[in-house]
C-alpha atoms as a PDB file:
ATOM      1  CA  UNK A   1     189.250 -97.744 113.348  1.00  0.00           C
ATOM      2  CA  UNK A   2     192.918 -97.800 111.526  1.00  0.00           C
ATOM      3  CA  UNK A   3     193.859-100.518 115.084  1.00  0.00           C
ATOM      4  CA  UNK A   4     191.278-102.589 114.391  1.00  0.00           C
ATOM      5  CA  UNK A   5     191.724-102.977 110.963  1.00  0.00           C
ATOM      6  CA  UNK A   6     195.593-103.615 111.785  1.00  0.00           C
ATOM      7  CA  UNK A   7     194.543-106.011 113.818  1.00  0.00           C
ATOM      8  CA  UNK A   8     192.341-108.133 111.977  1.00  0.00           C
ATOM      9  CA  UNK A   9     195.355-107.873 109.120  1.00  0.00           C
ATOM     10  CA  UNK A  10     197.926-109.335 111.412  1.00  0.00           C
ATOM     11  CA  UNK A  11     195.701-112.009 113.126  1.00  0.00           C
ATOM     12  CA  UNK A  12     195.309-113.406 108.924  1.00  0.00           C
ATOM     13  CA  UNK A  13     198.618-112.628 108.574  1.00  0.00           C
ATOM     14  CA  UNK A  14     199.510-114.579 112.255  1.00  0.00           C
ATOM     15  CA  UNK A  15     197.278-117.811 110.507  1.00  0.00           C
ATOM     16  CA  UNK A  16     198.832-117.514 107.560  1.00  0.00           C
ATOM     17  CA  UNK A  17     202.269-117.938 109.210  1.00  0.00           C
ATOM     18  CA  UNK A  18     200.853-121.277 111.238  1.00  0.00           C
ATOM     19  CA  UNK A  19     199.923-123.121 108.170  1.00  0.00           C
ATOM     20  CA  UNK A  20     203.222-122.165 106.165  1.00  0.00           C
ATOM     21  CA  UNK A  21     205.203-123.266 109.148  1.00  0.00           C
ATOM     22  CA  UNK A  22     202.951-126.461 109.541  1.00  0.00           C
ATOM     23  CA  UNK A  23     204.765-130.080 108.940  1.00  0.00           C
ATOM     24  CA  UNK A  24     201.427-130.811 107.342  1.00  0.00           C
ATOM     25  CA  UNK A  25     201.515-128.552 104.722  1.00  0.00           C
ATOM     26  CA  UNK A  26     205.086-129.427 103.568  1.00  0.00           C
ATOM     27  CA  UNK A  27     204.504-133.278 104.412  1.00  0.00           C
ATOM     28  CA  UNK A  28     201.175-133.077 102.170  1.00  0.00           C
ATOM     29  CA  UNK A  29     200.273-132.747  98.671  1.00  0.00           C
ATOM     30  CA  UNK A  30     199.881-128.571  98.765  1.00  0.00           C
ATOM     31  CA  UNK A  31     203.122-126.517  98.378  1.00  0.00           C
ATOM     32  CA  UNK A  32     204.705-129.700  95.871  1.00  0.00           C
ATOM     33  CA  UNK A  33     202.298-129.536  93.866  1.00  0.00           C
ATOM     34  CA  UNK A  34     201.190-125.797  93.994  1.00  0.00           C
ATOM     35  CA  UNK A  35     205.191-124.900  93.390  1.00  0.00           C
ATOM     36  CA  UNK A  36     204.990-127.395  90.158  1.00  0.00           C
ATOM     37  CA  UNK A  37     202.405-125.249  89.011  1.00  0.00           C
ATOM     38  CA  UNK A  38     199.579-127.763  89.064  1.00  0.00           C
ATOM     39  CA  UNK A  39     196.674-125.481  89.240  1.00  0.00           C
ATOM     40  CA  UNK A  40     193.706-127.720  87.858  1.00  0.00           C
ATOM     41  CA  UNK A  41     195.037-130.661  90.166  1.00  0.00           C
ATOM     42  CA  UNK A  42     194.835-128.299  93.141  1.00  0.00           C
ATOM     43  CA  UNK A  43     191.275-126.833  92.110  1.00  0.00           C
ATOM     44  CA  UNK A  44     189.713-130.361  91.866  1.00  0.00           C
ATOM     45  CA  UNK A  45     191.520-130.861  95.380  1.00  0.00           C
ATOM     46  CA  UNK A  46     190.247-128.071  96.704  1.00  0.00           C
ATOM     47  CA  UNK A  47     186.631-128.619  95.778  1.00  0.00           C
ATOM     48  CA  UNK A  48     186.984-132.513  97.345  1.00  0.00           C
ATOM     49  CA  UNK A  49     188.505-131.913 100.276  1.00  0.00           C
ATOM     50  CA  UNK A  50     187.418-128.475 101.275  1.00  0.00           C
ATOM     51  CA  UNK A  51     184.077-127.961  99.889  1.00  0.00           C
ATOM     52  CA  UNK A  52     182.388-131.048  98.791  1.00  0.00           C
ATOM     53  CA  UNK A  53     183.076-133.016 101.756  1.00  0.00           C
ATOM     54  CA  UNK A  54     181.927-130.272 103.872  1.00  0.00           C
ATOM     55  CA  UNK A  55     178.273-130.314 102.875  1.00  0.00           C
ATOM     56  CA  UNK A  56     178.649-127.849  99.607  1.00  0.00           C
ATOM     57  CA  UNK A  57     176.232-130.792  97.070  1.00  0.00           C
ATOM     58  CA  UNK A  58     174.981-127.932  94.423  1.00  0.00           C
ATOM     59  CA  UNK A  59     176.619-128.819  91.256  1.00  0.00           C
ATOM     60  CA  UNK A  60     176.762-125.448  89.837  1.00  0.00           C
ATOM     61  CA  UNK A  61     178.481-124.294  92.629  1.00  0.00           C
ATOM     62  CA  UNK A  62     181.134-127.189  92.418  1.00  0.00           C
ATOM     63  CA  UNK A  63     181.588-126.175  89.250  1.00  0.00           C
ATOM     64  CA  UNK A  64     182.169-122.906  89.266  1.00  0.00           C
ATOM     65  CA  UNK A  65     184.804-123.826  91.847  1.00  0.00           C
ATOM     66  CA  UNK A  66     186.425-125.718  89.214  1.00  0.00           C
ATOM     67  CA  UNK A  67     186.593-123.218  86.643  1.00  0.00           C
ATOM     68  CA  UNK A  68     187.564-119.984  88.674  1.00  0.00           C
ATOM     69  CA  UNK A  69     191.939-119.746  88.225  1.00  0.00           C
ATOM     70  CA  UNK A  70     191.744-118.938  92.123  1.00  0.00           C
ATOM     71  CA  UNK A  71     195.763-118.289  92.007  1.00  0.00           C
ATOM     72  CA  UNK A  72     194.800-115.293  89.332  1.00  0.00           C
ATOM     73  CA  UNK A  73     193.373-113.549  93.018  1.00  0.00           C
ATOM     74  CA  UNK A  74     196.311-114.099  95.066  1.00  0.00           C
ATOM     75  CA  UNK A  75     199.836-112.173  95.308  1.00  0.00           C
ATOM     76  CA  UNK A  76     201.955-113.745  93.195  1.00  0.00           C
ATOM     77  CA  UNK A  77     204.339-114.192  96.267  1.00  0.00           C
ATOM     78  CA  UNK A  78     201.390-116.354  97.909  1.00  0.00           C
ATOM     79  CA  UNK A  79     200.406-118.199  95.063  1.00  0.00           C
ATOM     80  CA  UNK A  80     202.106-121.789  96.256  1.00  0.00           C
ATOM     81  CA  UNK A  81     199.308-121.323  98.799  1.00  0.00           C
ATOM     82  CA  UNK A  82     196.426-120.000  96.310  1.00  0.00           C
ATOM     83  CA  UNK A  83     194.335-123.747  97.206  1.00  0.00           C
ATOM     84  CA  UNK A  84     194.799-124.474 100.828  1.00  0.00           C
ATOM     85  CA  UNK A  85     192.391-123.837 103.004  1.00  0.00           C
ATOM     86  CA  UNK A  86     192.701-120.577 104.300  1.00  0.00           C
ATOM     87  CA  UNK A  87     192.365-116.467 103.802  1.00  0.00           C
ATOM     88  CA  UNK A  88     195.151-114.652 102.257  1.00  0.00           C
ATOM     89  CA  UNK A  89     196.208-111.167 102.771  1.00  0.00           C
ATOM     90  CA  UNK A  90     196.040-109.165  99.158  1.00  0.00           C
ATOM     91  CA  UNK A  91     196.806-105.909 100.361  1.00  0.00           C
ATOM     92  CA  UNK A  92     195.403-102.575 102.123  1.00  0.00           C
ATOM     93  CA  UNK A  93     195.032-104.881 105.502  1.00  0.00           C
ATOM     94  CA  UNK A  94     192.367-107.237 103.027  1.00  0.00           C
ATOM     95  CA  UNK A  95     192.236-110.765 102.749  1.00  0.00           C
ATOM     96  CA  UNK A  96     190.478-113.077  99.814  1.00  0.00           C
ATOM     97  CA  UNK A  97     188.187-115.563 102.086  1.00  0.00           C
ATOM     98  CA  UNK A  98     188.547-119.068 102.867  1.00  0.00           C
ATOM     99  CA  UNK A  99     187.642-120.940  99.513  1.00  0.00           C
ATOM    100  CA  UNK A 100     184.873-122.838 101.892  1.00  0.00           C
ATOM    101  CA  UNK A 101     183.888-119.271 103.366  1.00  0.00           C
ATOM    102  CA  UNK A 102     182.866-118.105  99.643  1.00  0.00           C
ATOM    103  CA  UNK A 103     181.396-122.124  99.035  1.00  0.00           C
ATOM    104  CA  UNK A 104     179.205-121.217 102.194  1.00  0.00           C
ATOM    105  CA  UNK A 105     177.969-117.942 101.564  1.00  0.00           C
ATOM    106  CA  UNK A 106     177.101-118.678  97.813  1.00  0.00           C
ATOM    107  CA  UNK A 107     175.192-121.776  98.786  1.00  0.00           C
ATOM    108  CA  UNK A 108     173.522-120.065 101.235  1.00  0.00           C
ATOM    109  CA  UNK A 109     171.828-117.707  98.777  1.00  0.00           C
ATOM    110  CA  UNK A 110     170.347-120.787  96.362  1.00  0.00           C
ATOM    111  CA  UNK A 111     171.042-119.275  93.373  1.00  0.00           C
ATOM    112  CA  UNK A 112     169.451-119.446  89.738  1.00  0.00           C
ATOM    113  CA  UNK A 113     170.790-119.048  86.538  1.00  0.00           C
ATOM    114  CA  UNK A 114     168.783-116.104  86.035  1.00  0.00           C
ATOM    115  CA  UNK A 115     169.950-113.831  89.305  1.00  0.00           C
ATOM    116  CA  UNK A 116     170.976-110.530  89.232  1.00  0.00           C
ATOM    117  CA  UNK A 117     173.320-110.303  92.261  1.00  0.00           C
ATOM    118  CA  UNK A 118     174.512-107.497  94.224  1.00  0.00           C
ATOM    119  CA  UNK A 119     178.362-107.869  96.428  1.00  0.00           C
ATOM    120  CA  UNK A 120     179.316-105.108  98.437  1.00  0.00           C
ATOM    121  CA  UNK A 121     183.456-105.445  99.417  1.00  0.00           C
ATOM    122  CA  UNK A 122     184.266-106.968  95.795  1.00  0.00           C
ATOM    123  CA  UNK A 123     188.165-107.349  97.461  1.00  0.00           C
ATOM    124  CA  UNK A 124     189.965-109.601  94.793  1.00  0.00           C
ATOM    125  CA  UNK A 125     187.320-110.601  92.910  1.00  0.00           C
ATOM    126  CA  UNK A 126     187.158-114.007  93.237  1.00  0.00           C
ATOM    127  CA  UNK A 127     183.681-114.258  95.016  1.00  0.00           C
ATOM    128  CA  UNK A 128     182.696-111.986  92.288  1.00  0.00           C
ATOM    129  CA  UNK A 129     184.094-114.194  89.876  1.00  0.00           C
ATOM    130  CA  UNK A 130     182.139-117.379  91.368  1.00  0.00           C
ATOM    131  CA  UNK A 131     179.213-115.695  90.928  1.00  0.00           C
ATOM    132  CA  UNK A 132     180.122-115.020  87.426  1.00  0.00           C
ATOM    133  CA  UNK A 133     180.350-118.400  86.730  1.00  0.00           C
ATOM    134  CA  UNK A 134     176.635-119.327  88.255  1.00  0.00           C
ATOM    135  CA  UNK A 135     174.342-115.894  87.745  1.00  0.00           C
ATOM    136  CA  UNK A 136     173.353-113.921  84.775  1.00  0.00           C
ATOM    137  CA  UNK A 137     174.863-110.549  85.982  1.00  0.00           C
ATOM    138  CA  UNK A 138     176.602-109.190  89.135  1.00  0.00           C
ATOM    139  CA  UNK A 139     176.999-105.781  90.225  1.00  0.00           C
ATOM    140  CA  UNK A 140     179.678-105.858  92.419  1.00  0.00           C
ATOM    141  CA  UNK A 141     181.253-102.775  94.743  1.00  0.00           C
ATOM    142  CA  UNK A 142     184.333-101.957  96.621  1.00  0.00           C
ATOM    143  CA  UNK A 143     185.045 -99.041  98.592  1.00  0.00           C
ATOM    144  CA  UNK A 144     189.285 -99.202  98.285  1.00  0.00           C
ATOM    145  CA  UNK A 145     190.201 -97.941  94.443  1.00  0.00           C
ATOM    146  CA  UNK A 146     193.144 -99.580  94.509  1.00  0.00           C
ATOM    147  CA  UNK A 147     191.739-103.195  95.276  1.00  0.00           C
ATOM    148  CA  UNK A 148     188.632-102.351  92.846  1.00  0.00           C
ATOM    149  CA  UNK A 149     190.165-101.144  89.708  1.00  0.00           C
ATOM    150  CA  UNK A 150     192.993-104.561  90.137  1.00  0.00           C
ATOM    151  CA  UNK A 151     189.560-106.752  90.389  1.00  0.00           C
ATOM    152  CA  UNK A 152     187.882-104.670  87.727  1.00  0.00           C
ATOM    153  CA  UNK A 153     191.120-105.209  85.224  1.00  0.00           C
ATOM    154  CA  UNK A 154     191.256-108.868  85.955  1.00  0.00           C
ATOM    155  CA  UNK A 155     187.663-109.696  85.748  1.00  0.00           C
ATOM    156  CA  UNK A 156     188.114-108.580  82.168  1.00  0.00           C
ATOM    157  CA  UNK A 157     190.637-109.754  81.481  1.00  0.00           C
ATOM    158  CA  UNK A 158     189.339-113.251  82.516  1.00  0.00           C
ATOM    159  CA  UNK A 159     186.661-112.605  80.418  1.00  0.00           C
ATOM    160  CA  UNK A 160     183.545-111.863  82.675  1.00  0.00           C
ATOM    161  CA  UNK A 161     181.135-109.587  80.863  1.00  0.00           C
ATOM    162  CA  UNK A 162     178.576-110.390  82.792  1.00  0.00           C
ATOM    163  CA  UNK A 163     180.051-108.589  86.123  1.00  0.00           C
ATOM    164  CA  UNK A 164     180.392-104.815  86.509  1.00  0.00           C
ATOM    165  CA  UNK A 165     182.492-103.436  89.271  1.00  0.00           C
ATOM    166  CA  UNK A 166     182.179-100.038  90.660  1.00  0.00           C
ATOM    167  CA  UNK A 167     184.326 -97.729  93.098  1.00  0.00           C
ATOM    168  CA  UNK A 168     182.041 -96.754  95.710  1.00  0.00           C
ATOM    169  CA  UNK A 169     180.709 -96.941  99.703  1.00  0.00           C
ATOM    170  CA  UNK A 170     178.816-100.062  99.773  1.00  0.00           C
ATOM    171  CA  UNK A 171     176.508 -99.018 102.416  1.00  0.00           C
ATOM    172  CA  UNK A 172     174.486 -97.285  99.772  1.00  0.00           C
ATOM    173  CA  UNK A 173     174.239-100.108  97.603  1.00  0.00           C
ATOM    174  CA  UNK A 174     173.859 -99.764  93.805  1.00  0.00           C
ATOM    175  CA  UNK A 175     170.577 -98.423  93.364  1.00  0.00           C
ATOM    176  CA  UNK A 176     171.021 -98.133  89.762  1.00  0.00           C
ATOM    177  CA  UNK A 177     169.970-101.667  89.046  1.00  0.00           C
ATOM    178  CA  UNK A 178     167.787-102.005  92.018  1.00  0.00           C
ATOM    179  CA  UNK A 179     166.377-104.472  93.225  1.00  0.00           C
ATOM    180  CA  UNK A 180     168.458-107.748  93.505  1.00  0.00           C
ATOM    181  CA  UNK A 181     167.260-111.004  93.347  1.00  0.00           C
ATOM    182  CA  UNK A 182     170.489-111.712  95.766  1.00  0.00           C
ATOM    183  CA  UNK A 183     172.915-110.037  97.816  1.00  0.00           C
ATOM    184  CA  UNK A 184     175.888-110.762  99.494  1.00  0.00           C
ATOM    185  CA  UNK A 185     178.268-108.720 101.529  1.00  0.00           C
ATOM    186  CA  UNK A 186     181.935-109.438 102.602  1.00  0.00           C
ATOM    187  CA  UNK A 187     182.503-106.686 105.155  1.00  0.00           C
ATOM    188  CA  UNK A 188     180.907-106.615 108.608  1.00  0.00           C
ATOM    189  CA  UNK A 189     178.488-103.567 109.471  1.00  0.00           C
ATOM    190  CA  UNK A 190     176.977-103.626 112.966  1.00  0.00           C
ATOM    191  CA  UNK A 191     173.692-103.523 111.468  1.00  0.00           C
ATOM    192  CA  UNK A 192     172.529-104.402 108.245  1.00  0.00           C
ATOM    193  CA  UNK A 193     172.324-101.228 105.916  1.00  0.00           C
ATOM    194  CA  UNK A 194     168.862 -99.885 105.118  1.00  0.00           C
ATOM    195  CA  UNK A 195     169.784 -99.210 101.813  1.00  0.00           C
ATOM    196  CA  UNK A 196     170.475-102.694 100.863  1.00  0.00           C
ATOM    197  CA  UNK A 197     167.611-104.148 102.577  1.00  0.00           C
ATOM    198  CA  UNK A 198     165.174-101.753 100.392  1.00  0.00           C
ATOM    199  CA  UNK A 199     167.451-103.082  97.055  1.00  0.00           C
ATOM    200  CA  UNK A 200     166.778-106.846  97.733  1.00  0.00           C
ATOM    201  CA  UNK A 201     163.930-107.605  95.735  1.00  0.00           C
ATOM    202  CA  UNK A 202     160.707-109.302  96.998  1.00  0.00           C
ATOM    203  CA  UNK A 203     161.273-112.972  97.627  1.00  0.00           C
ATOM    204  CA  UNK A 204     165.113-112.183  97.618  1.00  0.00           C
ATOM    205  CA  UNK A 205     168.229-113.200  99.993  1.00  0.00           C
ATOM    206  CA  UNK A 206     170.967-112.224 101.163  1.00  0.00           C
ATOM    207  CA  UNK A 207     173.712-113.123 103.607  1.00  0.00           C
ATOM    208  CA  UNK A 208     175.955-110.678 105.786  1.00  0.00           C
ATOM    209  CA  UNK A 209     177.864-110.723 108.549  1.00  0.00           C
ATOM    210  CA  UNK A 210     176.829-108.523 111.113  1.00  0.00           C
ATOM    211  CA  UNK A 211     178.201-107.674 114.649  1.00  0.00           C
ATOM    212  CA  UNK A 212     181.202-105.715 116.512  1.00  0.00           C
ATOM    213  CA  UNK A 213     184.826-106.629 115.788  1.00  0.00           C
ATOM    214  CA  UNK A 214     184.815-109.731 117.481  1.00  0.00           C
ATOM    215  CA  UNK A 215     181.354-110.613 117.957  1.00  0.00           C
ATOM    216  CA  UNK A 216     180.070-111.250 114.303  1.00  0.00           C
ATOM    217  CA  UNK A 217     177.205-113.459 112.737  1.00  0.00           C
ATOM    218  CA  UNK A 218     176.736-114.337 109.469  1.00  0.00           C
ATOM    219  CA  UNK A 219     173.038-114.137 108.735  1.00  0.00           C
ATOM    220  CA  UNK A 220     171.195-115.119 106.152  1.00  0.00           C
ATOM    221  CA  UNK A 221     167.684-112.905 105.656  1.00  0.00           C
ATOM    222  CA  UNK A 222     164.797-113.437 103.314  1.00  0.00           C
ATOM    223  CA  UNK A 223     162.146-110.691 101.991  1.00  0.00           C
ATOM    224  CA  UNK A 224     158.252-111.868 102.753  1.00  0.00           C
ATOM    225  CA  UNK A 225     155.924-109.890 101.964  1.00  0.00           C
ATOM    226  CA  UNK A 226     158.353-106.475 102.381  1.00  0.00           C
ATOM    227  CA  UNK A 227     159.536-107.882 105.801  1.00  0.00           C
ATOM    228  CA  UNK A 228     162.886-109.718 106.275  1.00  0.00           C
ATOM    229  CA  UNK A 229     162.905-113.010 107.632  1.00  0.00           C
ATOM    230  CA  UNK A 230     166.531-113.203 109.511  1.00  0.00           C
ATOM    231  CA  UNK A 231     168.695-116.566 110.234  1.00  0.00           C
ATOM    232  CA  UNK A 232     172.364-116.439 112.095  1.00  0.00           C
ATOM    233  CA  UNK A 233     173.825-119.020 110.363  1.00  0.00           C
ATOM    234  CA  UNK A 234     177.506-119.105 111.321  1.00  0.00           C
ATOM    235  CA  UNK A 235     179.957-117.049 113.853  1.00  0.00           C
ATOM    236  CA  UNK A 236     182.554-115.301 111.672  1.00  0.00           C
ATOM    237  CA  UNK A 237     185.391-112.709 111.292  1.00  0.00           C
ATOM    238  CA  UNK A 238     185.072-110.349 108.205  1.00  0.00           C
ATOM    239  CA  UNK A 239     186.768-106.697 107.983  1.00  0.00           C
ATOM    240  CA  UNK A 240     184.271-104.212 109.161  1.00  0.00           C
ATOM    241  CA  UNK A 241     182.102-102.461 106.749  1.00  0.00           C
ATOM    242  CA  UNK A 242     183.447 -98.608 106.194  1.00  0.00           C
ATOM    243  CA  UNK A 243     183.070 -95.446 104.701  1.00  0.00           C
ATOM    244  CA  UNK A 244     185.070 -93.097 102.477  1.00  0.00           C
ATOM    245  CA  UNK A 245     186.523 -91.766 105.304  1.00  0.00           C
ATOM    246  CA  UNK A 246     187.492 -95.305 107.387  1.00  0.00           C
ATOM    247  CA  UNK A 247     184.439 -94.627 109.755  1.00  0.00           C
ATOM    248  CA  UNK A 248     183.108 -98.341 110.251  1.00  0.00           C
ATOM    249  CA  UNK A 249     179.407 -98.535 110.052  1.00  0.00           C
END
């Protein structure tokens, strides 16, 4: 388990060194402007260039783009590259996901104002805090302490009431505030937890990837009359879903 996460980390890490060294990126309007500190310039960029113009029309969506200080996610020592179009590694062999990755999945789910969401793998926080920005409460989870107490602190300190974070295997879901008009998972399990699939509420969705290592789908599955309707919607590459003890599921 401990080589295949390694090896997921240093493939991010081996695309992350591609675009740095890239003529584009130092020929283009990225590191310049990102080094200037020109945050909100970058955000609208981002949300043109990577989202919009890939499909992504759902104005609340867009908007929460807008809002969300993405460079708040990243290590400070990768926050030139907080807005380009990419994962970043934020520690414990995780990455923060493609901004059009999190664009995807949240459109996916065609959310209301009135959700209750569910995220299992809350990571930095930033899907969390997208989510934030568009739902009336998320619940979201993450199995390293570390990486969950960081998000937890910055959430708040960003000023997101409306999302609770809690250490914890993901698998089991949050059963707490069962069931979820949404959910949406960041880690990869080989099958989709029962646990979760008895949380979604009736009429719910949620999208997860789902596969091997190297063989994933993200699927996108709908509850009808207490069965679930399931879509593959995109191949992916997520971390693999995990226990406490670095078993992947």
């Amino acid at each position: 388990m401990k080589k295949f996460k390694t090896i997921l980390f240093l493939v991010s890490l081996f695309l992350l060194a591609v675009c740095v060294l890239t003529d584009d990126l130092f020929k283009g309007d990225i590191a310049p402007s990102l080094l200037g500190s020109d945050f909100e310039t970058q955000r609208r960029k981002m949300v043109e260039q990577q989202i919009r113009k890939r499909g992504i029309k759902d104005s609340d969506i867009l908007d929460a783009f807008l809002k969300v200080p993405r460079h708040c996610f990243v290590p400070d020592e990768l926050i030139y590259l907080a807005y380009s179009d990419q994962p970043l590694p934020i520690g414990e062999e995780q990455t923060i996901s493609q901004p059009y990755i999190v664009a995807f999945m949240t459109d996916a789910l065609h959310l209301s104002p009135q959700d209750k969401i569910l995220e299992i793998g809350t990571g930095s926080g930033y899907q969390a805090a997208i989510l934030g920005e568009i739902c009336d409460s998320v619940f979201t989870i993450e199995i390293i302490a570390s990486l969950g107490n960081r998000a937890k602190l910055l959430l708040e300190e960003l000023g997101y009431e409306n999302i609770k974070v809690k250490i914890g295997d993901g698998y089991q879901g949050w059963e707490t505030y069962a069931p979820f008009d949404a959910i949406i998972v960041t880690c990869a399990p080989t099958q989709v937890p029962t646990p979760i699939k008895n949380q979604l509420k009736e009429g719910g969705r949620m999208v997860i990837p789902v596969g091997s290592l190297y063989r994933q789908n993200l699927v996108l599955l709908r509850k009808v009359n207490n069965q679930l309707i399931e879509e593959k919607i995109l191949p992916v590459l997520f971390v693999p879903m995990v226990d406490t003890s670095g078993k992947t599921y």
